[in-house]
Protein backbone atom coordinates (compact mmCIF):
# COMPACT_ATOMS: atom_id res chain seq x y z
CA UNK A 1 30.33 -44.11 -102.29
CA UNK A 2 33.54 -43.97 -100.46
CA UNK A 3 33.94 -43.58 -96.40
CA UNK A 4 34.22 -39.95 -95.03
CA UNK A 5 37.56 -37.44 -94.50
CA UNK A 6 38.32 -39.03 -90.82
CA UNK A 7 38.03 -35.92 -88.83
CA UNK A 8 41.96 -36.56 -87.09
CA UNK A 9 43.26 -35.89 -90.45
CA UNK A 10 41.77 -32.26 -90.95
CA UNK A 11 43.53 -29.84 -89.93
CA UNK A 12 40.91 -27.40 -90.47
CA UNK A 13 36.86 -27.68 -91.25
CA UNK A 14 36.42 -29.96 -94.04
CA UNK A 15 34.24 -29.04 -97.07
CA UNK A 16 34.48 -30.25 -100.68
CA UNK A 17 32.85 -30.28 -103.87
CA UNK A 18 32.71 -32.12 -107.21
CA UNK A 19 31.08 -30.72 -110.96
CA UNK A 20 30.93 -32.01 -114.19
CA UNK A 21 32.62 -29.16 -115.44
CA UNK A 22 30.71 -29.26 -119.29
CA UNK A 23 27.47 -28.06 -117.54
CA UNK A 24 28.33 -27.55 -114.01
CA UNK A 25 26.01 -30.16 -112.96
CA UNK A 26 26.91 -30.91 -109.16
CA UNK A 27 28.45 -34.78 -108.09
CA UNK A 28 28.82 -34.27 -104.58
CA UNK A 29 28.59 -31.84 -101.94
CA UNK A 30 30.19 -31.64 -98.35
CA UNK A 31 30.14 -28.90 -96.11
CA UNK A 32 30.07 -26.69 -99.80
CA UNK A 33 28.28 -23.76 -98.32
CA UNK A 34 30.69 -23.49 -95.02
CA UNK A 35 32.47 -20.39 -95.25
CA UNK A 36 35.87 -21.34 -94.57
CA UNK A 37 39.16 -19.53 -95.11
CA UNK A 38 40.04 -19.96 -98.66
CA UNK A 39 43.91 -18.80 -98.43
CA UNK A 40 45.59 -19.14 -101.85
CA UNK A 41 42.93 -20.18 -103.54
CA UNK A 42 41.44 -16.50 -103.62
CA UNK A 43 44.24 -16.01 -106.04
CA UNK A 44 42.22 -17.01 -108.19
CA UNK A 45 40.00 -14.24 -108.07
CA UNK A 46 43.28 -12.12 -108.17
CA UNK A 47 44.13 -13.72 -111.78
CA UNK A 48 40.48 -13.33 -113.16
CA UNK A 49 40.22 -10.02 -112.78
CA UNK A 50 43.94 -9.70 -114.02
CA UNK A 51 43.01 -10.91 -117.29
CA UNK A 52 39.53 -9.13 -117.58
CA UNK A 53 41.43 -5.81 -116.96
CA UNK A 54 43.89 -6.62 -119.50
CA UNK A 55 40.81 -8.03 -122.08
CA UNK A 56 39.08 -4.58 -121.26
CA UNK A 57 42.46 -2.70 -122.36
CA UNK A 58 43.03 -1.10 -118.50
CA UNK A 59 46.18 -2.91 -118.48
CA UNK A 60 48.56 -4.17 -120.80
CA UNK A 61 50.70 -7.57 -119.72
CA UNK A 62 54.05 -5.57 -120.42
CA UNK A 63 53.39 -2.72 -118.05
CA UNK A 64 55.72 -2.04 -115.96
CA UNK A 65 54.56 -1.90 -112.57
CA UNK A 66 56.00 -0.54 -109.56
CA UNK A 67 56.42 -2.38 -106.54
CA UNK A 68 55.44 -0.87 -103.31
CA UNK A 69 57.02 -1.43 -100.31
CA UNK A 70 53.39 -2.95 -99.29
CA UNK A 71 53.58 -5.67 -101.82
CA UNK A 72 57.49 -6.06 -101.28
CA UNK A 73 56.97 -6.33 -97.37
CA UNK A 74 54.14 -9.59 -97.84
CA UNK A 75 55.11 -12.79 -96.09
CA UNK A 76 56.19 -15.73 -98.14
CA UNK A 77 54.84 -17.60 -100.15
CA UNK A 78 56.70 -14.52 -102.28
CA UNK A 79 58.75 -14.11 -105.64
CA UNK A 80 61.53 -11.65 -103.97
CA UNK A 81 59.81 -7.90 -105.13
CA UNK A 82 61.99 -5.17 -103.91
CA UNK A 83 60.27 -1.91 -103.36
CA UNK A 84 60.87 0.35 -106.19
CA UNK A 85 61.54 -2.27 -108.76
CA UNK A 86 59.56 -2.30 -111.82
CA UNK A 87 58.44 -5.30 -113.53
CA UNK A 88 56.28 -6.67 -116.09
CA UNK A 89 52.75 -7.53 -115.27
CA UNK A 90 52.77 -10.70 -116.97
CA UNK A 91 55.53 -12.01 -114.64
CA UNK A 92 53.71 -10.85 -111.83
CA UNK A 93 50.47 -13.24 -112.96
CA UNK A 94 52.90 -16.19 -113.38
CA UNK A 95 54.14 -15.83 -110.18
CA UNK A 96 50.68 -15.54 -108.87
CA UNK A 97 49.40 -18.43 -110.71
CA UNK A 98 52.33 -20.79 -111.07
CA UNK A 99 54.40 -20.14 -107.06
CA UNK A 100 51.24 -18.78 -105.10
CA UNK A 101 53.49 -15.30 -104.51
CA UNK A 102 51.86 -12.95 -102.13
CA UNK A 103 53.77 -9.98 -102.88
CA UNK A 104 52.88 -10.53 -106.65
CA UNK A 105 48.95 -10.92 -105.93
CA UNK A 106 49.70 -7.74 -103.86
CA UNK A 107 51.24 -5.86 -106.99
CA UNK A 108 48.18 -6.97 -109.11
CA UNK A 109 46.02 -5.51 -107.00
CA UNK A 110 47.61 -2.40 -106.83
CA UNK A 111 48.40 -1.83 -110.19
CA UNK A 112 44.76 -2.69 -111.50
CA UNK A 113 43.10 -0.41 -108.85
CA UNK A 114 45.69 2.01 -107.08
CA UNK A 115 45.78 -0.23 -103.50
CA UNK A 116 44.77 -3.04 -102.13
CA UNK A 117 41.35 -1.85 -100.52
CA UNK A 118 40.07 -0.91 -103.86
CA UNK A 119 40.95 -4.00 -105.04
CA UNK A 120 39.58 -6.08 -102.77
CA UNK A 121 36.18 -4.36 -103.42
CA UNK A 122 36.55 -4.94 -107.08
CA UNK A 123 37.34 -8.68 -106.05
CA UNK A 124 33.84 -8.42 -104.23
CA UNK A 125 32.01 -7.26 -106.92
CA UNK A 126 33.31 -9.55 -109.12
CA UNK A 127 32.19 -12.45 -106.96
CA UNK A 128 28.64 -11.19 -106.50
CA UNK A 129 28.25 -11.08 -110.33
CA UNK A 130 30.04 -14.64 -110.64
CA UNK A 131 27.46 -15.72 -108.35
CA UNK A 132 29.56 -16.17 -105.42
CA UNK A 133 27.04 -15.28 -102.90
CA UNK A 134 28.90 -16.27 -99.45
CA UNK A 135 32.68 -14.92 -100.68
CA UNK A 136 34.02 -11.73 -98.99
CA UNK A 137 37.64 -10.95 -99.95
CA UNK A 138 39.92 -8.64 -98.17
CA UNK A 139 43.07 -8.86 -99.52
CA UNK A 140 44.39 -9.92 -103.39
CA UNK A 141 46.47 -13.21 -101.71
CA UNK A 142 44.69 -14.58 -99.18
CA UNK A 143 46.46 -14.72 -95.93
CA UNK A 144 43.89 -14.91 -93.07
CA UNK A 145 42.22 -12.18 -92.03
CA UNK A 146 39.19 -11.32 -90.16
CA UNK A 147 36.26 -11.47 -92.73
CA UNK A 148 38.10 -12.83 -95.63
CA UNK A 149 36.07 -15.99 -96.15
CA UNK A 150 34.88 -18.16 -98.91
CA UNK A 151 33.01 -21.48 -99.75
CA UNK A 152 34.10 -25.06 -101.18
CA UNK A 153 31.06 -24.26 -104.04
CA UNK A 154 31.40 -20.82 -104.42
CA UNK A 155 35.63 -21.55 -105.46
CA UNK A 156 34.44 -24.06 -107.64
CA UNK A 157 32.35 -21.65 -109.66
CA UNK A 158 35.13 -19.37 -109.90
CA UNK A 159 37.17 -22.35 -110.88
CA UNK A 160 35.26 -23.16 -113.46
CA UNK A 161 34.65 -19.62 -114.60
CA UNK A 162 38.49 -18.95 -115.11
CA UNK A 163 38.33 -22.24 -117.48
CA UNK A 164 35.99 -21.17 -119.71
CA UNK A 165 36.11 -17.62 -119.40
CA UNK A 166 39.82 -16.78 -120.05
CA UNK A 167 40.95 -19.97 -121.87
CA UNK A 168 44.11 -18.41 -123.05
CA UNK A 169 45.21 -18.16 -120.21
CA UNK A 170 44.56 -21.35 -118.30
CA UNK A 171 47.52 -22.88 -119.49
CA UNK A 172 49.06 -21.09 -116.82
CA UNK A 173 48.09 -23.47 -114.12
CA UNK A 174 49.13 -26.25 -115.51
CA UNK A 175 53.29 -25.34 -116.19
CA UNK A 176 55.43 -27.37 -113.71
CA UNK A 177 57.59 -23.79 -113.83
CA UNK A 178 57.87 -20.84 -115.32
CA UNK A 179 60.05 -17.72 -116.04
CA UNK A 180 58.82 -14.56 -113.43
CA UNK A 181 60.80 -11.95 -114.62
CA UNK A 182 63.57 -12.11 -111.87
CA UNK A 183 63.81 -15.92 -111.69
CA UNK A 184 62.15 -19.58 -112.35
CA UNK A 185 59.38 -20.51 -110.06
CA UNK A 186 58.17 -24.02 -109.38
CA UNK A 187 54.52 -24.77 -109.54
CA UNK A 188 52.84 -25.60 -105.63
CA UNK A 189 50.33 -28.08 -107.00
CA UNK A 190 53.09 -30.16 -109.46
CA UNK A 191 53.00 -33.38 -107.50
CA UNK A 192 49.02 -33.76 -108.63
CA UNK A 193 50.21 -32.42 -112.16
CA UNK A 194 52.80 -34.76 -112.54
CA UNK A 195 50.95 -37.80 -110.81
CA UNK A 196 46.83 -37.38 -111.47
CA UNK A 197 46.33 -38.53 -115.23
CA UNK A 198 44.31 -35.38 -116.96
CA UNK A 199 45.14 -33.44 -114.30
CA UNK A 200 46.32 -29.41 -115.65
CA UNK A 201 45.36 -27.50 -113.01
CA UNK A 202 44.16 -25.11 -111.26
CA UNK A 203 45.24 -23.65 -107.63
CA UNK A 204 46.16 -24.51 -104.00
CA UNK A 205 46.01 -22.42 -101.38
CA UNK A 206 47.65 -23.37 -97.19
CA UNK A 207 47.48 -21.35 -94.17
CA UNK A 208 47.04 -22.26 -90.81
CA UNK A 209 43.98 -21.39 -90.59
CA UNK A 210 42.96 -22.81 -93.44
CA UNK A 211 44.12 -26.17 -93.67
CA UNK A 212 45.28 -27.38 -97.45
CA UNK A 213 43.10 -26.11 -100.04
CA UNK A 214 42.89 -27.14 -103.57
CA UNK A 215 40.61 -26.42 -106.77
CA UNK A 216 41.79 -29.25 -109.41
CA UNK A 217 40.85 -29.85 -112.45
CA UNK A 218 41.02 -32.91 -115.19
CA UNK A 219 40.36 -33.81 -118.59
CA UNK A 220 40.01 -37.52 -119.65
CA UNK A 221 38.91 -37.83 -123.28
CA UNK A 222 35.50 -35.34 -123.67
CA UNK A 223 34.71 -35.51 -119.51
CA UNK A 224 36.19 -32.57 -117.62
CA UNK A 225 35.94 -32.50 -113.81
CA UNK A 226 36.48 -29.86 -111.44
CA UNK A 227 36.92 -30.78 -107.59
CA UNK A 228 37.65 -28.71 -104.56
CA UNK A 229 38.90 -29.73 -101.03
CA UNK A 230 39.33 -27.35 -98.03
CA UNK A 231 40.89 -28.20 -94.67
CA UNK A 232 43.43 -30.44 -95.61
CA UNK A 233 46.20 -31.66 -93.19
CA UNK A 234 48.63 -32.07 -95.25
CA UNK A 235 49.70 -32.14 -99.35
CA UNK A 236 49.94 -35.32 -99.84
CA UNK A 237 46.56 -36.08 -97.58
CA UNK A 238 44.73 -33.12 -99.74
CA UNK A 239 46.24 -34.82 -102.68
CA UNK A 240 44.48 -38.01 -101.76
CA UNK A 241 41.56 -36.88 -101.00
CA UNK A 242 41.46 -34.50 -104.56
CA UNK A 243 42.91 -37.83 -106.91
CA UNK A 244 39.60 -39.28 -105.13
CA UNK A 245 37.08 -37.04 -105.43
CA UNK A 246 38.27 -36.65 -109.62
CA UNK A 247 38.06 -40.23 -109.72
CA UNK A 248 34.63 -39.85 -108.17
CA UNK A 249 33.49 -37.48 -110.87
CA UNK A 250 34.77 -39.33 -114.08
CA UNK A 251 33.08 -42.33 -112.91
CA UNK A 252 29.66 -40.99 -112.25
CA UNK A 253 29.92 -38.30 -115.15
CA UNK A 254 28.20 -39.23 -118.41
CA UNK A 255 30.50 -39.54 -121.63
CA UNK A 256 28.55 -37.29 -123.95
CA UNK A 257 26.98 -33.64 -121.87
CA UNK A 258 26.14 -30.56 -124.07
CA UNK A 259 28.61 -28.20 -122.71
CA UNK A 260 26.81 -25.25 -121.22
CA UNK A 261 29.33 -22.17 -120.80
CA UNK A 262 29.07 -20.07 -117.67
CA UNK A 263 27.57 -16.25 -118.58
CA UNK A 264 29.85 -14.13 -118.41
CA UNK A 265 29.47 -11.61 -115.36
CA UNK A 266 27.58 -8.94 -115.66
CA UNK A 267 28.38 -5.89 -113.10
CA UNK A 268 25.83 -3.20 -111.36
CA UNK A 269 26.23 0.20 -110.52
CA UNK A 270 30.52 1.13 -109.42
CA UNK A 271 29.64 2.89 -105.98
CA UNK A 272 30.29 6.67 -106.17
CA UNK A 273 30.60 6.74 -110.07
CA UNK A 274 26.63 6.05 -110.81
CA UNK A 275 28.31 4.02 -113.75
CA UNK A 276 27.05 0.87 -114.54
CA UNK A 277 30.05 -1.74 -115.79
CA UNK A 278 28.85 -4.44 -118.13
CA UNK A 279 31.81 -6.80 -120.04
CA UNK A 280 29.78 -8.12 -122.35
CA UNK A 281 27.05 -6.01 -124.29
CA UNK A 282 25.05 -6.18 -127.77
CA UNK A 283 24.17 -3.40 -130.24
CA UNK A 284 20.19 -3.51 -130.15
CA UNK A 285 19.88 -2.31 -132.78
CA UNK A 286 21.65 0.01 -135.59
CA UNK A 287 19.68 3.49 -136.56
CA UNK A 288 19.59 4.72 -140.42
CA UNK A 289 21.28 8.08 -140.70
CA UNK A 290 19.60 11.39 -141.43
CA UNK A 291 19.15 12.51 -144.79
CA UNK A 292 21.20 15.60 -145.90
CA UNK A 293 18.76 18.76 -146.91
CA UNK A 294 17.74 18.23 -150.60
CA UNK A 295 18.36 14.73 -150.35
CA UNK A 296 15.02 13.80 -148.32
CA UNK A 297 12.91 12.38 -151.67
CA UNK A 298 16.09 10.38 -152.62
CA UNK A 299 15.77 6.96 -151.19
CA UNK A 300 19.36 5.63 -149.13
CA UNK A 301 21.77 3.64 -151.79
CA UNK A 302 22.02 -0.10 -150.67
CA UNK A 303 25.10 -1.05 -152.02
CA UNK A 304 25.08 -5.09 -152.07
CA UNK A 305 28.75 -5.88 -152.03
CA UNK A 306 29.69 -9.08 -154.35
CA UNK A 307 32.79 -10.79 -154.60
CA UNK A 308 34.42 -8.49 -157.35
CA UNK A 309 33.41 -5.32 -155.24
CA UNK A 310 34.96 -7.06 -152.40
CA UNK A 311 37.50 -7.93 -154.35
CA UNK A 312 37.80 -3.91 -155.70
CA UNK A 313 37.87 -3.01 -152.26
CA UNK A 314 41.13 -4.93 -150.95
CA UNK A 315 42.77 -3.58 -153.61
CA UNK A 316 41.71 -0.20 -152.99
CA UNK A 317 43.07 -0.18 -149.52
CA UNK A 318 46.70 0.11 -150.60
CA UNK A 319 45.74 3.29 -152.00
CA UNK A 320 46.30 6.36 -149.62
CA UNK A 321 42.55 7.41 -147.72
CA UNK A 322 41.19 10.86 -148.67
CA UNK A 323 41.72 13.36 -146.03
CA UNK A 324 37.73 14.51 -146.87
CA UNK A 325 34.84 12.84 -145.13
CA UNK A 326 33.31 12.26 -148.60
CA UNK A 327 33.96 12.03 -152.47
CA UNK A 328 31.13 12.03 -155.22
CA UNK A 329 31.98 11.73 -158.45
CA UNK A 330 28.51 11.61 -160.68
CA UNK A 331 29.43 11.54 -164.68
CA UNK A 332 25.97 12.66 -166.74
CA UNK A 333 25.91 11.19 -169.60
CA UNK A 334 23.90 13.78 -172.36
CA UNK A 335 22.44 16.48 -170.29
CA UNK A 336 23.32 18.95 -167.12
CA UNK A 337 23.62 17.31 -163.70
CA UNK A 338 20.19 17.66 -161.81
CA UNK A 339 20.14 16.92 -158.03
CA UNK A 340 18.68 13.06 -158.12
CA UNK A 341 21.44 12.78 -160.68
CA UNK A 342 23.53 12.86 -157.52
CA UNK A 343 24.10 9.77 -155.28
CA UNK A 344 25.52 10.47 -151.95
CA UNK A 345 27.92 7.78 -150.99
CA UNK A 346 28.20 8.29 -147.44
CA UNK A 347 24.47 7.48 -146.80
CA UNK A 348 24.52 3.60 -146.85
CA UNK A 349 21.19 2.01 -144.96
CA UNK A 350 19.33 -1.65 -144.86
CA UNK A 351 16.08 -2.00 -143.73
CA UNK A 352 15.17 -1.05 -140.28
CA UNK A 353 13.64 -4.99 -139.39
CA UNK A 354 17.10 -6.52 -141.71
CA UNK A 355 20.64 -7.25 -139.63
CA UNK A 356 23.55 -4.80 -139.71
CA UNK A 357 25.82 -5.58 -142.16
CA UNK A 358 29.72 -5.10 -141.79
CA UNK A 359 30.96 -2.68 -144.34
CA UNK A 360 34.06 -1.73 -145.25
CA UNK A 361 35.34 1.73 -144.43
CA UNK A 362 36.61 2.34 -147.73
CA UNK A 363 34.76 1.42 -150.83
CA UNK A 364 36.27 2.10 -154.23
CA UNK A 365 34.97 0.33 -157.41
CA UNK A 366 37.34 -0.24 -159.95
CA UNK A 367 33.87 -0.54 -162.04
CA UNK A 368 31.94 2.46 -162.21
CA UNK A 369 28.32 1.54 -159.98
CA UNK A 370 25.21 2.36 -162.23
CA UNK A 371 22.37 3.99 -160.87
CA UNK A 372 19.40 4.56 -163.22
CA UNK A 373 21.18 4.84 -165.83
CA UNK A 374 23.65 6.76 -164.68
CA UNK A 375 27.41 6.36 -164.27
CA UNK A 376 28.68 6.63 -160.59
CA UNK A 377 31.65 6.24 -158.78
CA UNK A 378 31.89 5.90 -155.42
CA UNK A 379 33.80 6.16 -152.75
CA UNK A 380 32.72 5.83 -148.52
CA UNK A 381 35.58 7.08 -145.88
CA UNK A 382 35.00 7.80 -142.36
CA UNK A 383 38.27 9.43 -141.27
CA UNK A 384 36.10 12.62 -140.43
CA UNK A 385 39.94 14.49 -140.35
CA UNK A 386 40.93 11.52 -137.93
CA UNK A 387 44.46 11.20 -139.19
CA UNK A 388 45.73 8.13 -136.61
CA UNK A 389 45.88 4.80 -137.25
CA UNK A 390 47.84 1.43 -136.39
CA UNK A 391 50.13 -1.24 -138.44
CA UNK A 392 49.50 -4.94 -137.20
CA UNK A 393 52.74 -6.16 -139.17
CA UNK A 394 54.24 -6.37 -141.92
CA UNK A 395 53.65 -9.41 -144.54
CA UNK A 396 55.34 -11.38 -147.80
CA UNK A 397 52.05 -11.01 -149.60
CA UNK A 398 48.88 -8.85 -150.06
CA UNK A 399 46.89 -11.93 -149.46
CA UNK A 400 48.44 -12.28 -146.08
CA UNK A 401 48.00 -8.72 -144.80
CA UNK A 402 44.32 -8.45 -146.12
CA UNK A 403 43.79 -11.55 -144.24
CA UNK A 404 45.48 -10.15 -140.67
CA UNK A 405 43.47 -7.21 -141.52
CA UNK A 406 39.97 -9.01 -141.32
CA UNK A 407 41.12 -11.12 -138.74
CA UNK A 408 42.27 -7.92 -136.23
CA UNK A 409 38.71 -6.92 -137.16
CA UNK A 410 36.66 -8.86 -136.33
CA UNK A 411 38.73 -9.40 -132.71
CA UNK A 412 38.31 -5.97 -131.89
CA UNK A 413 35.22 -4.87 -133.34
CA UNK A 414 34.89 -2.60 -131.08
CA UNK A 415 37.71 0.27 -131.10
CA UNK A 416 38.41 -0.84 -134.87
CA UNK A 417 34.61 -0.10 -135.86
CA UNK A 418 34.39 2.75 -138.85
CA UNK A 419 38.43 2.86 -139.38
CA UNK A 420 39.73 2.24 -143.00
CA UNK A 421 41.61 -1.09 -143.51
CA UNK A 422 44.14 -0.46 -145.60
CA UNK A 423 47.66 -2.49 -146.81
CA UNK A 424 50.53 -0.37 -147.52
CA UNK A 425 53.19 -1.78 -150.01
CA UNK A 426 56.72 -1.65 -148.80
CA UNK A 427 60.13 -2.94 -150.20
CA UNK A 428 60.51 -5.44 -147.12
CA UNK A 429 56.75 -6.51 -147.68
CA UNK A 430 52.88 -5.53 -146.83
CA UNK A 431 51.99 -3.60 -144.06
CA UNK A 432 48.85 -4.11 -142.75
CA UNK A 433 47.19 -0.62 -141.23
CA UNK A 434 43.95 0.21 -140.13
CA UNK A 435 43.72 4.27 -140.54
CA UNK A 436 41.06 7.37 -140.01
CA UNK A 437 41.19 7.27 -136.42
CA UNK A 438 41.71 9.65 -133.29
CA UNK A 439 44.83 9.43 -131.62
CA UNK A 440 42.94 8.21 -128.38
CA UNK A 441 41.39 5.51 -130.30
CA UNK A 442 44.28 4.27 -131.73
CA UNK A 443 46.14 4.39 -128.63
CA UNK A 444 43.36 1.89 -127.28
CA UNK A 445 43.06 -0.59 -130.03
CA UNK A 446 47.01 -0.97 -129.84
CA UNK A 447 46.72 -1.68 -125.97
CA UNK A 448 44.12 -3.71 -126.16
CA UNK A 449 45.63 -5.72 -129.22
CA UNK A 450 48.83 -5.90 -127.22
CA UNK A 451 47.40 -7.50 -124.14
CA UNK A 452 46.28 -10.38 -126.89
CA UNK A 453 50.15 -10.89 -127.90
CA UNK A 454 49.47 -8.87 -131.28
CA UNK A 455 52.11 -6.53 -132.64
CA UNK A 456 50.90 -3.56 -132.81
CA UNK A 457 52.14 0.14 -133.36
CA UNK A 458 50.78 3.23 -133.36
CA UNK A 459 51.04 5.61 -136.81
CA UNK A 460 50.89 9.16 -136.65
CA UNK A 461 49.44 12.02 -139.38
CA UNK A 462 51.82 11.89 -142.45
């Protein structure tokens, strides 16, 4: 154990806390449940909702946003917004995240909610689902102000949350500067960075109020710690105190911990919507489709895709889709079609108690299917006179745009569910298109595939 903060060098209430970031087990605890002001640090919140909006496809990271004279008018700490300008959101979350800019946090919030009010109750909501049970946020930046108040423990949970929640973008707080848009910024926490082996992040935070803040976080070999310090007096006394506290947790922290994720939040009702919010959510379970009239004594096809069918079906996706829901083609082979002599391909079913299986939208079997003794070809399209779609790039080889097809899939399950994956061949290459889908649905999955740094373009009927 080492001595105690002495109390003539805080400039503020002292509180900090220490976790074993793999499982969130606690090290040690001072003053962790004081609510304190948090300043900067509640830019983290700021940047965690940030990139949940832009996961969720409400925001893109190059949208343009405007800058009100609100956000322009914020005290320093600030990147230099002029009201009126317009600038991408992604510089605005660098700025947030690498120089501590008010009037970026500011611009965040607006753009993400329409002002800063609605924001900051967003922020709140957030926090209650992170578990954040003594936070109350006012503002996206964290200047003081009555009510705006936080905890050494509940920052640390939203420290840790923004590690292993949005890992793509963590690398953020650990750049010693970055490009904003209008100029280079200079990270606030890069004398721990550059001095505190393991150290890449996360955020500081200063007022006068508050003292010097910091979240920090190392990695030393498989051991990750996470430490937090309010009231500091000064950076290089905060600094200290952090390097200590780290040092703290990688020497009581065991070398081998099953790493136990944080759940992911899960929101209650929006007031005045009635809508419940919920970010991440599992089909229960998947219902068999009704039988067409006539077709009720016919039992559903289960088509058991092997590796030629599979194989049949990438090549059938550089064909152009039918602009009819569905195609049967039933060839008798000595007598007059009768109606089980008729397979309906659109009615594909497991068994209620078996897992959903992924199917492709378009099946079409080079090799005629046989069903009791009869020869059947097949094909399964859902475009339902949805004539939209999207191109994810354009490839050297088949092989390479089937395989950005299924790998676009499976990240966005979601708006890409029931579309037809198809590859187009071009003279400059392969382009890779998923088709059969309304316009608004396209215009989603292209969003939402942008905001992951995938190029994506819309493509229209014809």
């Amino acid at each position: 154990m080492f001595a105690a903060l002495p109390q003539q060098l805080c400039a503020a209430p002292y509180a900090a806390m220490v976790v074993d970031a793999r499982d969130g087990r606690v090290i040690h605890s001072r003053n962790a449940d004081t609510r304190l002001h948090p300043a900067s640090l509640t830019k983290m919140m700021t940047l965690y909702i940030a990139f949940e909006a832009v996961e969720r496809g409400e925001i893109s990271l190059d949208t343009k946003v405007r800058i009100s004279k609100h956000a322009a008018s914020e005290p320093p700490s600030k990147l230099g917004l002029v009201a009126g300008q317009r600038i991408k959101l992604r510089y605005l979350i660098r700025a947030a995240a690498v120089k501590s800019a008010n009037d970026a946090a500011t611009a965040i919030g607006e753009a993400i909610s329409g002002s800063e009010k609605k924001f900051a109750q967003r922020m709140n909501r957030t926090a209650k689902a992170l578990g954040m049970s003594r936070t109350n946020f006012k503002n996206a930046h964290g200047l003081t102000q009555s009510g705006h108040l936080s905890t050494a423990r509940d920052m640390t949970t939203l420290g840790r949350h923004i590690f292993y929640d949005y890992p793509e973008y963590y690398n953020l707080f650990s750049r010693q500067s970055t490009h904003a848009g209008i100029k280079t910024v200079r990270n606030t926490n890069r004398r721990l960075l550059a001095n505190y082996r393991g150290a890449d992040g996360i955020k500081t935070g200063y007022t006068n109020a508050a003292g010097f803040n910091l979240v920090a976080s190392a990695e030393r070999g498989s051991e990750r710690i996470i430490a937090t310090v309010f009231g500091g007096r000064s950076t290089a006394t905060r600094n200290k105190r952090v390097a200590e506290l780290l040092d703290m947790g990688f020497r009581k922290a065991p070398t081998r911990v099953a790493t136990r994720k944080p759940a992911r939040p899960v929101y209650g009702a929006v007031p005045g919507t009635g809508k419940t919010i919920r970010t991440v959510t599992t089909v229960k379970k998947s219902l068999r489709p009704q039988a067409r009239p006539g077709a009720a004594a016919k039992p559903p096809v289960l088509l058991a895709l092997s590796d030629e069918i599979n194989q049949a079906v990438a090549e059938a996706t550089s064909v152009e889709a039918p602009k009819s829901t569905t195609k049967i083609a039933t060839k008798p082979k000595a007598k007059p079609a009768t109606p089980k002599d008729v397979v309906l391909a659109s009615t594909v079913a497991a068994e209620p108690s078996a897992p959903a299986a992924p199917i492709s939208a378009t099946l079409d079997t080079s090799e005629p299917l046989q069903e009791d003794g009869q020869e059947v070809v097949a094909r399964l399209s859902t475009s339902g006179g949805n004539h939209w779609g999207i191109n994810v790039g354009r490839f050297p080889s088949r092989y390479a745009a089937q395989r950005m097809l299924l790998k676009t899939a499976l990240a966005e399950m979601n708006t890409l569910d029931g579309s037809l994956r198809k590859v187009v061949k071009r003279k400059a290459g392969y382009d890779a298109q998923f088709m059969g889908m309304p316009r608004e649905k396209a215009d989603l999955a292209c969003r939402r595939l942008q905001a992951r740094q995938v190029t994506c373009f819309m493509v229209g009927p014809g």
